[in-house]
C-alpha atoms as a PDB file:
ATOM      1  CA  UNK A   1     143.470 120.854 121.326  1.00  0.00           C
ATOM      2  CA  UNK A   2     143.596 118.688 118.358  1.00  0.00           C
ATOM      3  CA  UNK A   3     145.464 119.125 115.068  1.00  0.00           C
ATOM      4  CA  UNK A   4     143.301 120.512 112.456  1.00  0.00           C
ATOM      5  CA  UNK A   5     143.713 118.570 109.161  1.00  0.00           C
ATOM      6  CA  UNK A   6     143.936 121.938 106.946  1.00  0.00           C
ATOM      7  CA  UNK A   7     144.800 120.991 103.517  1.00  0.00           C
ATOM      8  CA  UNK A   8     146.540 124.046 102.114  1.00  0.00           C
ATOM      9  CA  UNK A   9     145.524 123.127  98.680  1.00  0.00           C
ATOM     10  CA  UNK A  10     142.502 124.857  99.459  1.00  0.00           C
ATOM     11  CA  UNK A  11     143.792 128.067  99.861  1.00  0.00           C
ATOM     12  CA  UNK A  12     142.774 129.221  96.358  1.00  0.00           C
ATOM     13  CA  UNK A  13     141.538 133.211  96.386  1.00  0.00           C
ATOM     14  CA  UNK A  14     144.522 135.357  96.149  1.00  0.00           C
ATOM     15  CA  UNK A  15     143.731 138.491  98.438  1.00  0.00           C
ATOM     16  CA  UNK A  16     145.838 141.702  99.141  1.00  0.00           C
ATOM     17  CA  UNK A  17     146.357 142.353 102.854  1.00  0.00           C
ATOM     18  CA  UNK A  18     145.747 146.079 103.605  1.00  0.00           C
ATOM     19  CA  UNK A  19     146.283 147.836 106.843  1.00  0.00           C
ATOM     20  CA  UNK A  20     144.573 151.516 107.593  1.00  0.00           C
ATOM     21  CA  UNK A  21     147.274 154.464 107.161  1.00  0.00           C
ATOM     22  CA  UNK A  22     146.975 158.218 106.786  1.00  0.00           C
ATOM     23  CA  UNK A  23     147.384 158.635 102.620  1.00  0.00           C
ATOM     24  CA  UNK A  24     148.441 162.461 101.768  1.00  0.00           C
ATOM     25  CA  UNK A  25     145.282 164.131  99.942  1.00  0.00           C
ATOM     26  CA  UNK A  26     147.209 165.964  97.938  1.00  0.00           C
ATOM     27  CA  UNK A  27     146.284 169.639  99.691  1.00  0.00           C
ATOM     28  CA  UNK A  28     148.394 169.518 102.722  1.00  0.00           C
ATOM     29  CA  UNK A  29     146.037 167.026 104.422  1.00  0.00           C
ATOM     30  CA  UNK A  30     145.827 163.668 104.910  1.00  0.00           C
ATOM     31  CA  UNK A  31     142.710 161.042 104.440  1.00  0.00           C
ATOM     32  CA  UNK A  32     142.439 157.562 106.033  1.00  0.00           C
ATOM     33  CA  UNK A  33     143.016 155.035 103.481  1.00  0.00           C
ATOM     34  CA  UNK A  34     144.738 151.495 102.953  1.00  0.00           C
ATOM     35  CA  UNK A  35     147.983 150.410 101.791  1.00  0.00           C
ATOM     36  CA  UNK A  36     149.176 147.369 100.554  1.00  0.00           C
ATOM     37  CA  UNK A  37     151.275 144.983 102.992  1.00  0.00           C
ATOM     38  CA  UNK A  38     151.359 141.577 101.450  1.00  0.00           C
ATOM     39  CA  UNK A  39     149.674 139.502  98.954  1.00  0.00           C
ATOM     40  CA  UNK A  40     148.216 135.954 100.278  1.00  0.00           C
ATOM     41  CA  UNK A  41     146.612 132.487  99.417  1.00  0.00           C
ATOM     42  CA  UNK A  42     143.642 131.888 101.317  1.00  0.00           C
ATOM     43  CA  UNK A  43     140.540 129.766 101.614  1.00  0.00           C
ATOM     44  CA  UNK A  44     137.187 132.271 102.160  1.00  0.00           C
ATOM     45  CA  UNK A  45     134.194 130.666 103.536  1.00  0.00           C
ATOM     46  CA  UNK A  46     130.721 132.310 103.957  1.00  0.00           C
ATOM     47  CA  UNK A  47     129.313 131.780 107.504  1.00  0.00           C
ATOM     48  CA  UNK A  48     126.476 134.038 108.122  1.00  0.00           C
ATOM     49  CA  UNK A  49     124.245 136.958 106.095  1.00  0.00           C
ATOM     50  CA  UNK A  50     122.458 140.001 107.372  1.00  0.00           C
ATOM     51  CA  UNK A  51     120.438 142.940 105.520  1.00  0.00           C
ATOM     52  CA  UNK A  52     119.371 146.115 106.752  1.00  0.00           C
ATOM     53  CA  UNK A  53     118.050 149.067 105.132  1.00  0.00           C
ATOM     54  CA  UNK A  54     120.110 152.041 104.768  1.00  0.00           C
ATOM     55  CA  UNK A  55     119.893 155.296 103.477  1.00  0.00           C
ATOM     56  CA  UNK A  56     118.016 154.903 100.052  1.00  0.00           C
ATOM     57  CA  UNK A  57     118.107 151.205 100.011  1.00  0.00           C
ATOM     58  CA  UNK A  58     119.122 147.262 101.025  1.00  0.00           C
ATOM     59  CA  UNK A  59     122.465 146.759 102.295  1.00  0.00           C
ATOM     60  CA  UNK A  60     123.888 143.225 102.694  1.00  0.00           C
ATOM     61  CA  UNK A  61     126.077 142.327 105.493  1.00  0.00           C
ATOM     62  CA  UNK A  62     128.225 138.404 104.883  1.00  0.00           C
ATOM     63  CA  UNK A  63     130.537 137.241 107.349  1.00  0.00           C
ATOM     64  CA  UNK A  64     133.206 134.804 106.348  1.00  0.00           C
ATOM     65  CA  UNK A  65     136.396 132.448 107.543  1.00  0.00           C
ATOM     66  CA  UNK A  66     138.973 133.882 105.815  1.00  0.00           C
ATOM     67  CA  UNK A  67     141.952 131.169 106.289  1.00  0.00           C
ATOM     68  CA  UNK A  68     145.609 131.713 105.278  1.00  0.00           C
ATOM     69  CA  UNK A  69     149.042 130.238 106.307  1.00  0.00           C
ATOM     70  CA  UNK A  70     149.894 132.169 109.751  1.00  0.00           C
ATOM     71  CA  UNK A  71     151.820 135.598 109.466  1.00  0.00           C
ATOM     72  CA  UNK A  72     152.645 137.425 112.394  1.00  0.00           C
ATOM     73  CA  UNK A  73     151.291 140.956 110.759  1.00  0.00           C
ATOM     74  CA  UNK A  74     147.583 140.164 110.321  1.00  0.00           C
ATOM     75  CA  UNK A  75     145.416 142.246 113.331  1.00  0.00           C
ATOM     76  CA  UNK A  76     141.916 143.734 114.016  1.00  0.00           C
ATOM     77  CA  UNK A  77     141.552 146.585 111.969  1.00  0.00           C
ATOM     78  CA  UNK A  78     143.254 145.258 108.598  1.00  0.00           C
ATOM     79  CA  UNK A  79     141.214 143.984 105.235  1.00  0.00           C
ATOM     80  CA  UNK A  80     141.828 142.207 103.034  1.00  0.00           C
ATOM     81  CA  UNK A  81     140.808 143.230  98.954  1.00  0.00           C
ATOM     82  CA  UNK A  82     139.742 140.729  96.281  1.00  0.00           C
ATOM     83  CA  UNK A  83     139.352 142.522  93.331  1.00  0.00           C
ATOM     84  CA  UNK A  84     135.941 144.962  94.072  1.00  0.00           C
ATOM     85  CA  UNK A  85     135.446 142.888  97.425  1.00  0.00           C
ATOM     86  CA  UNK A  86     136.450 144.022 100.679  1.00  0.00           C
ATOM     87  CA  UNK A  87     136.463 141.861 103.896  1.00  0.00           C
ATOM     88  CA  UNK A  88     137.086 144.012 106.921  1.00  0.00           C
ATOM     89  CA  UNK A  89     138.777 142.074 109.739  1.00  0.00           C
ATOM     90  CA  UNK A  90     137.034 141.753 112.637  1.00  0.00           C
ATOM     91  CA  UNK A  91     139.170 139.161 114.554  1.00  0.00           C
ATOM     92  CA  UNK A  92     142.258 136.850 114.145  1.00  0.00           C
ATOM     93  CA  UNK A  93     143.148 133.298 115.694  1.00  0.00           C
ATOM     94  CA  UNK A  94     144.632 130.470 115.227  1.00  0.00           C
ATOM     95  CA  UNK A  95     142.257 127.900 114.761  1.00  0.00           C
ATOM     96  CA  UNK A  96     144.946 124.651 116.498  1.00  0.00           C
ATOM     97  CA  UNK A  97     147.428 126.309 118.451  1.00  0.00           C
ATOM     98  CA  UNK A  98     149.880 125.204 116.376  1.00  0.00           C
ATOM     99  CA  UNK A  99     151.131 128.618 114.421  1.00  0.00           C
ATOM    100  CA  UNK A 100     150.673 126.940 110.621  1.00  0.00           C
ATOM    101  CA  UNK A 101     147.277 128.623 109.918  1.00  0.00           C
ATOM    102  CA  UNK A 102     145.453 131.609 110.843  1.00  0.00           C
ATOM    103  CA  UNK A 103     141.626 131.786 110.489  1.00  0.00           C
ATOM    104  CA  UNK A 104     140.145 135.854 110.353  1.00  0.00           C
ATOM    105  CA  UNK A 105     136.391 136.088 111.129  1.00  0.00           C
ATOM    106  CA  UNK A 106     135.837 138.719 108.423  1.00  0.00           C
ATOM    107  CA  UNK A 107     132.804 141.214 107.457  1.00  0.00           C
ATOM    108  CA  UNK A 108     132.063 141.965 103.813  1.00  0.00           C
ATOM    109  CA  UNK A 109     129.818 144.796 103.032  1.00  0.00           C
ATOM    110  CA  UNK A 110     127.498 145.448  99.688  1.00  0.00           C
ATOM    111  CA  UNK A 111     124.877 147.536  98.486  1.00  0.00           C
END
């Protein structure tokens, strides 16, 4: 596989890594929400768009390449917050093989 020529310069958009946990509701229950695992640089690059109509209106669907220097904590499942915008994780890989860089295909919902 060849060496991708990723110049890290480019990771601009600082995002907060979030993985799913159980948060305390504050009766004696518990409600699934996010916590906050790390804070990273990354490049995020729009690669597709969907609508669809939902409930009382239009709901927009982007995918993206969200691309940050490799961690060993980033899974399926996760998010990652920027500000208002959420990108759900959908997959993780490493787009070389050569454990610098990790490239998330990631889902961002709005509407």
């Amino acid at each position: 596989m060849a060496l991708l020529d990723i110049d890290a310069g480019r990771l601009t958009a600082r995002l907060v890594l979030e993985r799913p946990e159980a948060v305390e509701d504050g009766q004696g229950g518990a409600v699934a929400g996010f916590v906050d695992v790390a804070r990273v640089w990354a490049l995020i690059e729009p690669r597709g768009f969907a609508e669809a109509e939902k409930g009382p209106g239009l709901v927009s669907e982007v995918t993206h390449h969200v691309t940050i220097r490799a961690r060993s904590d980033v899974v399926a499942g996760q998010r990652f917050r920027k500000g208002a915008r959420l990108f759900d994780i959908l997959a993780v890989r490493d787009p070389d093989e050569t454990g610098r860089f990790q490239v998330a295909l990631c889902r961002e919902v709005t509407g």
